[in-house]
C-alpha atoms as a PDB file:
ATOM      1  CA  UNK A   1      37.638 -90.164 -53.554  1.00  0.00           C
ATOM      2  CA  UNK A   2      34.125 -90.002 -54.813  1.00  0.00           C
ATOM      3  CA  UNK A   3      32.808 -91.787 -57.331  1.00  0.00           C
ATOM      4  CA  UNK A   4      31.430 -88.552 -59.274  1.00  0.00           C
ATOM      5  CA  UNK A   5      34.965 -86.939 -58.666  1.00  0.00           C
ATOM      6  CA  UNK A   6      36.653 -90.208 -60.051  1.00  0.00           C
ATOM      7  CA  UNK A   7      34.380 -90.098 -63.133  1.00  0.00           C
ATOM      8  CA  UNK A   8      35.755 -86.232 -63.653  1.00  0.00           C
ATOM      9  CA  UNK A   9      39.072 -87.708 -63.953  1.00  0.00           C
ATOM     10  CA  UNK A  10      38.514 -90.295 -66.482  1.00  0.00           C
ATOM     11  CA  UNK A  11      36.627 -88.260 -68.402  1.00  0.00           C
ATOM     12  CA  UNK A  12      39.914 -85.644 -68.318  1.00  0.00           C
ATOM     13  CA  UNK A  13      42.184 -88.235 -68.606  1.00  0.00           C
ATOM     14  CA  UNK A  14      40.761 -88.592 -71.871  1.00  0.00           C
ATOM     15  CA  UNK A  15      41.784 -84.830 -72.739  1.00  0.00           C
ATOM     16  CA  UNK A  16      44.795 -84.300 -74.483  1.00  0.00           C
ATOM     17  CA  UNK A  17      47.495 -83.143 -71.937  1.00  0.00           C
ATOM     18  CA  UNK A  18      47.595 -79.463 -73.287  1.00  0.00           C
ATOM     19  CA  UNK A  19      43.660 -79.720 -72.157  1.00  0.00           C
ATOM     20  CA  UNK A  20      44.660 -81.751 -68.657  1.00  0.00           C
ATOM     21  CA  UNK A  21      47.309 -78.800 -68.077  1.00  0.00           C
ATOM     22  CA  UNK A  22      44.581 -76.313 -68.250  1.00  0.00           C
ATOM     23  CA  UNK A  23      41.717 -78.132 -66.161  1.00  0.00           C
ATOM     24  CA  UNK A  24      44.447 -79.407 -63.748  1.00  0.00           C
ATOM     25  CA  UNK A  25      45.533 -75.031 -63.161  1.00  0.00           C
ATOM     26  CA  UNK A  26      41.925 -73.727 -63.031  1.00  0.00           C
ATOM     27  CA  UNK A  27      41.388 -76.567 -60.266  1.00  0.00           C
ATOM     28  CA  UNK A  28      44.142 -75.723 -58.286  1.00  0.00           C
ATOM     29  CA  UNK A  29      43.132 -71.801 -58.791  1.00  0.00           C
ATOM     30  CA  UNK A  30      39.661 -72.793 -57.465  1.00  0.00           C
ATOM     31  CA  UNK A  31      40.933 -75.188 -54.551  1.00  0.00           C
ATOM     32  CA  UNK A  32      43.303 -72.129 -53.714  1.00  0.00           C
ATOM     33  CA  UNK A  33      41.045 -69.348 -53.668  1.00  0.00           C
ATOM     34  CA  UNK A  34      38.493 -71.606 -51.336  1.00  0.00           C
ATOM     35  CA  UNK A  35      41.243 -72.313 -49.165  1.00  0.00           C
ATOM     36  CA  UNK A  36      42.015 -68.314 -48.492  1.00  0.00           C
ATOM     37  CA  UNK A  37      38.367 -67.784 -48.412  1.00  0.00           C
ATOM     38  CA  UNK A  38      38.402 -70.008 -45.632  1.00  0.00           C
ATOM     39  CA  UNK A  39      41.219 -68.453 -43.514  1.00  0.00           C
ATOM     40  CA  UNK A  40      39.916 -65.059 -44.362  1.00  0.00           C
ATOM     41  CA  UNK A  41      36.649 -65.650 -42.621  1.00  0.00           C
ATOM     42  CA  UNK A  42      38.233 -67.595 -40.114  1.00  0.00           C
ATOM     43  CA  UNK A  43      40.580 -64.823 -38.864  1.00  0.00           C
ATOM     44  CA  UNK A  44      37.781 -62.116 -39.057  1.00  0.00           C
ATOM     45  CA  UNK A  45      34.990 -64.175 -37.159  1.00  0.00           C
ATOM     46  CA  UNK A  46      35.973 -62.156 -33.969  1.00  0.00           C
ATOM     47  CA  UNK A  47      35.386 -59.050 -35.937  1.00  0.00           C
ATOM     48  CA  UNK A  48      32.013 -60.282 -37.227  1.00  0.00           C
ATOM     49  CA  UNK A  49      30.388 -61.396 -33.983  1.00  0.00           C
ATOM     50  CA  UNK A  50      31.900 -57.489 -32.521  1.00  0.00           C
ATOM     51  CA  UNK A  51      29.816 -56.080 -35.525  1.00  0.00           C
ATOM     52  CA  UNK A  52      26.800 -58.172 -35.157  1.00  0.00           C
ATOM     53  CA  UNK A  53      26.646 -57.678 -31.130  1.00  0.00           C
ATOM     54  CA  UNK A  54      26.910 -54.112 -31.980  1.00  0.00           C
ATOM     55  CA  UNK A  55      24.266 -53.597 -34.826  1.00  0.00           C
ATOM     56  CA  UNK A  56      22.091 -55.354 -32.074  1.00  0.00           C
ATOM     57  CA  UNK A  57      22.767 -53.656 -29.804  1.00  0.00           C
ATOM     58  CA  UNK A  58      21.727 -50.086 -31.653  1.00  0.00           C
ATOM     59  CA  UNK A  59      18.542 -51.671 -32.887  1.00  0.00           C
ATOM     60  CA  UNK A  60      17.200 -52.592 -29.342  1.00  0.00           C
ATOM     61  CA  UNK A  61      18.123 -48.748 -28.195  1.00  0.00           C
ATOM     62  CA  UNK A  62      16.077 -47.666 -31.254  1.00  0.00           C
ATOM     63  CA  UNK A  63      19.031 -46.274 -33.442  1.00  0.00           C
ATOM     64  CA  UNK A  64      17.816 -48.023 -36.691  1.00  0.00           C
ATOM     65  CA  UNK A  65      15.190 -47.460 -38.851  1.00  0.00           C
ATOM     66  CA  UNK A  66      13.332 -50.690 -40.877  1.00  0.00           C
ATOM     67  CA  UNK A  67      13.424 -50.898 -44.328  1.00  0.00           C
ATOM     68  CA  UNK A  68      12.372 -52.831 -47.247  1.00  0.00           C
ATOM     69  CA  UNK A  69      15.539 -54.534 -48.858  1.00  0.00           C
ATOM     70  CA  UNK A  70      14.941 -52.249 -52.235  1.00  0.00           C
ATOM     71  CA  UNK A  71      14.697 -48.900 -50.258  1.00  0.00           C
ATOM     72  CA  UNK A  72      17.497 -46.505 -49.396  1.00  0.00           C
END
């Protein structure tokens, strides 16, 4: 464990436990969302590299057009 991540702990430990409860759930929200974040991207990297071969591919037969990020 860190030190800066050990010093977050303390510092909760101090909480009262109504106040631990609630850090302690939004943590584990966080940690879980990350975690299917990281399958989600992992499962569709196939699906990205298809996309991005393809998108290159229609730019170097001329089938896109260059524009500025803020035109449509």
């Amino acid at each position: 464990m860190t030190t800066k991540l050990e010093s977050v702990f303390q510092k909760a430990a101090a909480l009262s436990p109504e106040l631990q409860d609630t850090l302690a759930n939004q943590w584990l929200a966080e940690l879980e969302d990350e975690q299917r974040w990281d399958e989600a991207f992992a499962k569709s990297a196939d699906a990205i590299d298809t996309l991005a071969e393809r998108a290159i591919r229609e730019h170097q037969q001329g089938k896109t057009i260059s524009k500025g990020i803020d035109e449509l």
